[in-house]
Protein backbone atom coordinates (compact mmCIF):
# COMPACT_ATOMS: atom_id res chain seq x y z
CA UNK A 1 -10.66 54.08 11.08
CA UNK A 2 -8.42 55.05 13.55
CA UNK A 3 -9.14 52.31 15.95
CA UNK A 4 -8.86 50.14 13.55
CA UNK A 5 -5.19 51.46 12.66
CA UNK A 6 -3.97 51.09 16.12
CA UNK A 7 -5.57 47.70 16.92
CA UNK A 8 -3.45 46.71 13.87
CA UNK A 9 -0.16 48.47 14.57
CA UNK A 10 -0.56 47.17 18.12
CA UNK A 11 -0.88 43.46 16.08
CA UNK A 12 1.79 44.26 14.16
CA UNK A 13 4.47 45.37 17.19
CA UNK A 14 3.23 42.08 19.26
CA UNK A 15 4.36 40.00 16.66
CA UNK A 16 7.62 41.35 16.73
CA UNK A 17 7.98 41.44 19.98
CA UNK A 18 7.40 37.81 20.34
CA UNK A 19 10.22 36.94 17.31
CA UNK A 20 13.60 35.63 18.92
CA UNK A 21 17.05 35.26 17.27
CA UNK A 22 18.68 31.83 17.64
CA UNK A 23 21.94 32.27 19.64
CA UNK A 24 23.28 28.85 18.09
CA UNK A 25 21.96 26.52 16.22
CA UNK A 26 19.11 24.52 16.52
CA UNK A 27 16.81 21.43 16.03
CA UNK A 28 13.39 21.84 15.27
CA UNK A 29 11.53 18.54 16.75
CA UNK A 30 8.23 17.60 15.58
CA UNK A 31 7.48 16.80 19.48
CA UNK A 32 8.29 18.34 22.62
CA UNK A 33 11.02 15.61 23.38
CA UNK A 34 14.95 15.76 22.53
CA UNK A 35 14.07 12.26 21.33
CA UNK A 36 11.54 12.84 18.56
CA UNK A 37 12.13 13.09 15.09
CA UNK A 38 13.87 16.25 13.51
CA UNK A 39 11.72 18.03 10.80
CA UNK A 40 14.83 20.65 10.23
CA UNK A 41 17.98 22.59 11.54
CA UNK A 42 18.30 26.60 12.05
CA UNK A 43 21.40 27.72 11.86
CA UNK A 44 22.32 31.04 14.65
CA UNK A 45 21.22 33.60 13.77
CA UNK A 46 17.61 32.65 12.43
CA UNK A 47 14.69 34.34 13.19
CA UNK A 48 11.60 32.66 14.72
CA UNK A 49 8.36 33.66 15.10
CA UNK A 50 6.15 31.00 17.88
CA UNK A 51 2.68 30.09 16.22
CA UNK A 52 1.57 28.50 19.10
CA UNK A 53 1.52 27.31 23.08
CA UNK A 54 4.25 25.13 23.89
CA UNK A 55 4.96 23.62 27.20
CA UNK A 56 7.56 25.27 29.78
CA UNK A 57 11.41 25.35 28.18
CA UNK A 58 10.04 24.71 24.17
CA UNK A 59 8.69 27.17 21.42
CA UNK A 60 6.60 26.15 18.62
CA UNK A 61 7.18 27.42 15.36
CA UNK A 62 6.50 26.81 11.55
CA UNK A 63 9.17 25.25 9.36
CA UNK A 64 9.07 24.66 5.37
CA UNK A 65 9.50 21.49 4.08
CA UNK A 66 9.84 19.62 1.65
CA UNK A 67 10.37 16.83 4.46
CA UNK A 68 11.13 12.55 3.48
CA UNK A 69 8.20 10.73 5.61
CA UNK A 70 6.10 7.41 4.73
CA UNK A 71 2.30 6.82 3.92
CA UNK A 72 0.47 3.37 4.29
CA UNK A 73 0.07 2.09 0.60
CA UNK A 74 -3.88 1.48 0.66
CA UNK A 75 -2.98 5.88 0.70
CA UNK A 76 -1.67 6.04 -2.43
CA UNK A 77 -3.70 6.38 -5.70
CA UNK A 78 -3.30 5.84 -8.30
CA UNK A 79 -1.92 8.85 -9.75
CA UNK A 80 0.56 8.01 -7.53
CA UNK A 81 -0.60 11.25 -4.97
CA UNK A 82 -1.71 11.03 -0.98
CA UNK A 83 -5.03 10.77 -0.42
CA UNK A 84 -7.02 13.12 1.95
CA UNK A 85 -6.83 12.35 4.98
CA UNK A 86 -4.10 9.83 5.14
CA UNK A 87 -1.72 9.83 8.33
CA UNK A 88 1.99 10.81 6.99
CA UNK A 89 4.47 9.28 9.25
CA UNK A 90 8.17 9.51 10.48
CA UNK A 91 9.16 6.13 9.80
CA UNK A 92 7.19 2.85 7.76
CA UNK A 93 5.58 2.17 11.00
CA UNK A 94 2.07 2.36 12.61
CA UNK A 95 3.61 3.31 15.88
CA UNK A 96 5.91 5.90 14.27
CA UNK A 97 5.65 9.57 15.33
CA UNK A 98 2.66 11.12 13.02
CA UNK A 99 4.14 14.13 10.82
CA UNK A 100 1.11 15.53 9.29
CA UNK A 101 -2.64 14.59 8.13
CA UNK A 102 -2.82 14.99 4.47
CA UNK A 103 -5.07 17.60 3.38
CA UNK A 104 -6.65 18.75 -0.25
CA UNK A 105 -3.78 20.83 -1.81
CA UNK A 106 -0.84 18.99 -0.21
CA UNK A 107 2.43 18.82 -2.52
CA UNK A 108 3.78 14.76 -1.97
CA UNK A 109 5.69 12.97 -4.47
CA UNK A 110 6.86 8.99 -4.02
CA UNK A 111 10.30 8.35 -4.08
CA UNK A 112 10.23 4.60 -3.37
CA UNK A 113 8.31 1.84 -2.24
CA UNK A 114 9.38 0.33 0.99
CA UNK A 115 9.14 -3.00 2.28
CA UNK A 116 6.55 -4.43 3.60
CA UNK A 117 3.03 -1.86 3.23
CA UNK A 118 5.31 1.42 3.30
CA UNK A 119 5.72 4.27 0.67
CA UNK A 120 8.46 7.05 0.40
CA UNK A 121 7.34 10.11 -0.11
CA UNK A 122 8.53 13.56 -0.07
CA UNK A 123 6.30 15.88 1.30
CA UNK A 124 6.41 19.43 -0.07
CA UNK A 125 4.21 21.71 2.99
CA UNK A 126 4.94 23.74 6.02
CA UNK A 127 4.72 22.00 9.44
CA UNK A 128 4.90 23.13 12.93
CA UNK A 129 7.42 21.65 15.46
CA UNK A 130 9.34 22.66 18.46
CA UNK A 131 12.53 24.38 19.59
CA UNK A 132 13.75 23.43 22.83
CA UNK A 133 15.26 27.17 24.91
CA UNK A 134 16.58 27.45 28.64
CA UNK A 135 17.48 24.20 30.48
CA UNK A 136 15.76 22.10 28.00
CA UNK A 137 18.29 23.24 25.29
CA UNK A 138 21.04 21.57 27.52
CA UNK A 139 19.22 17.91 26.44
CA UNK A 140 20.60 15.50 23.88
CA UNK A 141 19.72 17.57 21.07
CA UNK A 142 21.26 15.31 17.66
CA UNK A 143 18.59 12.73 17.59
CA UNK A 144 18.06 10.09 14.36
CA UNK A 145 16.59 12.00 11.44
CA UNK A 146 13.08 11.50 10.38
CA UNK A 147 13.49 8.68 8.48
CA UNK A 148 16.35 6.58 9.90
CA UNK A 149 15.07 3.45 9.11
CA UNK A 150 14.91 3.76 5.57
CA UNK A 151 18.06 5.38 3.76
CA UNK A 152 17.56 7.35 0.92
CA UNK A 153 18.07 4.92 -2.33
CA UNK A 154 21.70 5.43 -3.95
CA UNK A 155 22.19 6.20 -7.31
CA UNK A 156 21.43 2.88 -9.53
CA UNK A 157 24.43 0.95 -10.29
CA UNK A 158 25.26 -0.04 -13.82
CA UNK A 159 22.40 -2.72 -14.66
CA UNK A 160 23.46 -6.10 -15.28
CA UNK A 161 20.05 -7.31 -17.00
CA UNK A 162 20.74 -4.23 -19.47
CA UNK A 163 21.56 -0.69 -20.23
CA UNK A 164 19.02 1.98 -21.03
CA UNK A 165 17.61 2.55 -24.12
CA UNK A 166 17.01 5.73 -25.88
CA UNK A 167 13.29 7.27 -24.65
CA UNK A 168 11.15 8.38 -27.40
CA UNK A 169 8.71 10.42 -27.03
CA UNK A 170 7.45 12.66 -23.34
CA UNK A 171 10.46 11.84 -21.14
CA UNK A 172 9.44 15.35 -18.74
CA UNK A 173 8.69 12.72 -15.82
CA UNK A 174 12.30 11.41 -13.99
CA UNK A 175 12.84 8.06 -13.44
CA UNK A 176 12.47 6.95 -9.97
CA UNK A 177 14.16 3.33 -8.21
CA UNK A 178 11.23 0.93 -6.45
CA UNK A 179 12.21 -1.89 -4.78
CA UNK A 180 10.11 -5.09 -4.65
CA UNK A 181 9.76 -8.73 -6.22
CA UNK A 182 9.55 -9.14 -9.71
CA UNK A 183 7.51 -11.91 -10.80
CA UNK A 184 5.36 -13.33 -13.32
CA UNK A 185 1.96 -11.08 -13.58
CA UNK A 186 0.28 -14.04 -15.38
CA UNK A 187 -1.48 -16.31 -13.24
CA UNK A 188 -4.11 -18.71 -14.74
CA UNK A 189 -7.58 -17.58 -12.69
CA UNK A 190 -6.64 -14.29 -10.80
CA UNK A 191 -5.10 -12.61 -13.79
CA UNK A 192 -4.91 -14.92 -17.13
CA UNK A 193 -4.36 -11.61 -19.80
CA UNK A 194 -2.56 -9.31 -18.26
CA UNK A 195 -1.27 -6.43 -20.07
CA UNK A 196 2.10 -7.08 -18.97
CA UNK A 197 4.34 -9.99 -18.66
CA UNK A 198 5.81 -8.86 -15.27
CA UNK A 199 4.74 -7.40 -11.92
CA UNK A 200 6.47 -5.62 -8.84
CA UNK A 201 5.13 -6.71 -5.46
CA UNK A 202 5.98 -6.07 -1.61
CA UNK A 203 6.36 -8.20 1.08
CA UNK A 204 2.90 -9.64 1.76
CA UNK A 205 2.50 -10.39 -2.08
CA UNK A 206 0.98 -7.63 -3.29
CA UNK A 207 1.19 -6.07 -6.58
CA UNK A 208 2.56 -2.57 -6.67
CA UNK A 209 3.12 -2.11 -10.46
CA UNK A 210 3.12 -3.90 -13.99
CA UNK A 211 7.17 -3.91 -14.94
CA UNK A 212 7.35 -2.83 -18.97
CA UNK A 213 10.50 -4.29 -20.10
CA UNK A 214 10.62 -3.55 -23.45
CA UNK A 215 13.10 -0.39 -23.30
CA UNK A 216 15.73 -2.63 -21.78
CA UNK A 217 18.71 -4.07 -23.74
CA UNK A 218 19.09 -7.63 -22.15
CA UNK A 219 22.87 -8.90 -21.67
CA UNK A 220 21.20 -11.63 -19.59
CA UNK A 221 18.23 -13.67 -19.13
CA UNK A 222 15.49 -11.81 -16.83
CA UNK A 223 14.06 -15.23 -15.66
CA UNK A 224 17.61 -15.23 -13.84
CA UNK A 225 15.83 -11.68 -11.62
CA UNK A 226 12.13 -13.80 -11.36
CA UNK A 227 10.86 -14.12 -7.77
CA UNK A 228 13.88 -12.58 -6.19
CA UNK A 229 14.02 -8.80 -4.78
CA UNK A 230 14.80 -6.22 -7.09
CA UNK A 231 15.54 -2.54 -7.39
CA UNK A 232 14.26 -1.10 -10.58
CA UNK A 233 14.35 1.92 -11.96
CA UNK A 234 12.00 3.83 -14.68
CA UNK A 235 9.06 6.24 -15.09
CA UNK A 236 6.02 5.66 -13.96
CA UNK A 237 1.98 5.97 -15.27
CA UNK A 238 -0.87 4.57 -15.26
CA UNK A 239 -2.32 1.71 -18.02
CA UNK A 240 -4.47 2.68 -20.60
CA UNK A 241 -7.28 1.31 -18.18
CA UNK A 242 -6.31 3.94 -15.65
CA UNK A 243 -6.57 0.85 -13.03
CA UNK A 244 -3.20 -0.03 -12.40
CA UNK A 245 0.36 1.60 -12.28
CA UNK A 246 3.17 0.61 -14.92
CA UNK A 247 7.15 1.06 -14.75
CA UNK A 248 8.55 1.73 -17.89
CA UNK A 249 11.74 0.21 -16.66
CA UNK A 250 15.02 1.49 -17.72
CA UNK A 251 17.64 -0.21 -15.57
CA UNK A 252 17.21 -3.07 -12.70
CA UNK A 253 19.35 -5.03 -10.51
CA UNK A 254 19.64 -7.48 -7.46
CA UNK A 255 18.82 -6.06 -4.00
């Protein structure tokens, strides 16, 4: 018993002995390169504890998200979660630094829908990057954020195809904006009877979600918004088939 008291106070005094203060404040990178993406900033004065080897001049330690990152769409479901296994990125690119591998238990939440094949998501986990100390602190140190090429949607302006109506019944679930196409979800052989007149798609076509329009006032025609881009905002489930997503829209305008 003994023994196994020391070997743990021994533990227990290495691990503080390895904890630094931050003299300043600092970037944490999610590679070893001034250049990379920033997962967060530490303010002087924060203590960190390195998880990990690091190359010569950089520490590695653990920082708490949530963090604003992008998944292929094929890696959404549809309960509108990551699957396992998916590669979360920095930016709506293939060849954009890789943020995490989604994993059973993951926290993620889509905030948009991006052009092209690209989903917004906010990813709720910790992650490990790196702290650059000694010479290669001196570096360029205020590189792009982790998602520069996408802003953050604003706040929707007033909608000029109508105003919201008054939600009845479960309205726990915030609206969230999507961008896409809106056009006609009827087509005579691919989908003849679909349950709703209208669809969201991305670039290459695709549908991303069945548009409900029925809690909109109109003030204007919506054939005026047909096959042009869109931002739309409403709450989102699945149909009663559990197939396909739905927007119960509550506001849309021209992108």
């Amino acid at each position: 018993m003994k023994t196994s008291h020391l070997l743990l106070a021994l533990a227990f005094t290495a691990v503080r002995l390895a904890a630094e203060t931050l003299k300043s404040d600092a970037a944490v990178f999610s590679q070893t390169d001034p250049k990379s993406p920033v997962l967060a900033r530490l303010k002087a004065g924060a203590v960190i504890t390195p998880v990990g080897e690091a190359p010569a001049g950089w520490r590695r330690v653990e920082v708490s998200g949530p963090f604003d990152a992008f998944v292929n769409n094929r890696d959404i479901t549809k309960a509108l979660e990551v699957r396992e296994g998916a590669s979360i990125y920095a930016a709506p690119r293939k060849d954009a630094p890789l943020l995490a591998t989604a994993a059973a238990g993951d926290k993620t939440e889509v905030t948009g829908l991006v052009g092209g094949d690209w989903c917004q998501i906010r990813l709720d986990k910790k992650l490990q990057g790196f702290i650059a100390v000694g010479e290669t602190a001196n570096l360029p140190a205020d590189p792009p954020p982790a998602a520069p090429a996408v802003p953050a949607p604003a706040a929707p302006a007033p909608s000029p195809v109508g105003r919201p109506v008054p939600l009845a019944g479960n309205t726990a679930d915030m609206p969230r904006m999507f961008a896409g196409r809106l056009v006609l979800a009827k087509r005579p052989i691919l989908n003849p009877n679909p349950p709703y007149d209208y669809q969201l798609t991305d670039a290459s076509g695709r549908r991303f979600a069945y548009v409900d329009t029925r809690r909109l006032l109109l003030t204007d025609k919506i054939e005026a918004y047909l096959d042009r881009s869109i931002a739309v905002t409403g709450t989102v489930r699945n149909t009663v088939d559990g197939k396909d997503l739905v927007i119960a829209a509550e506001s849309m305008q021209l992108r």
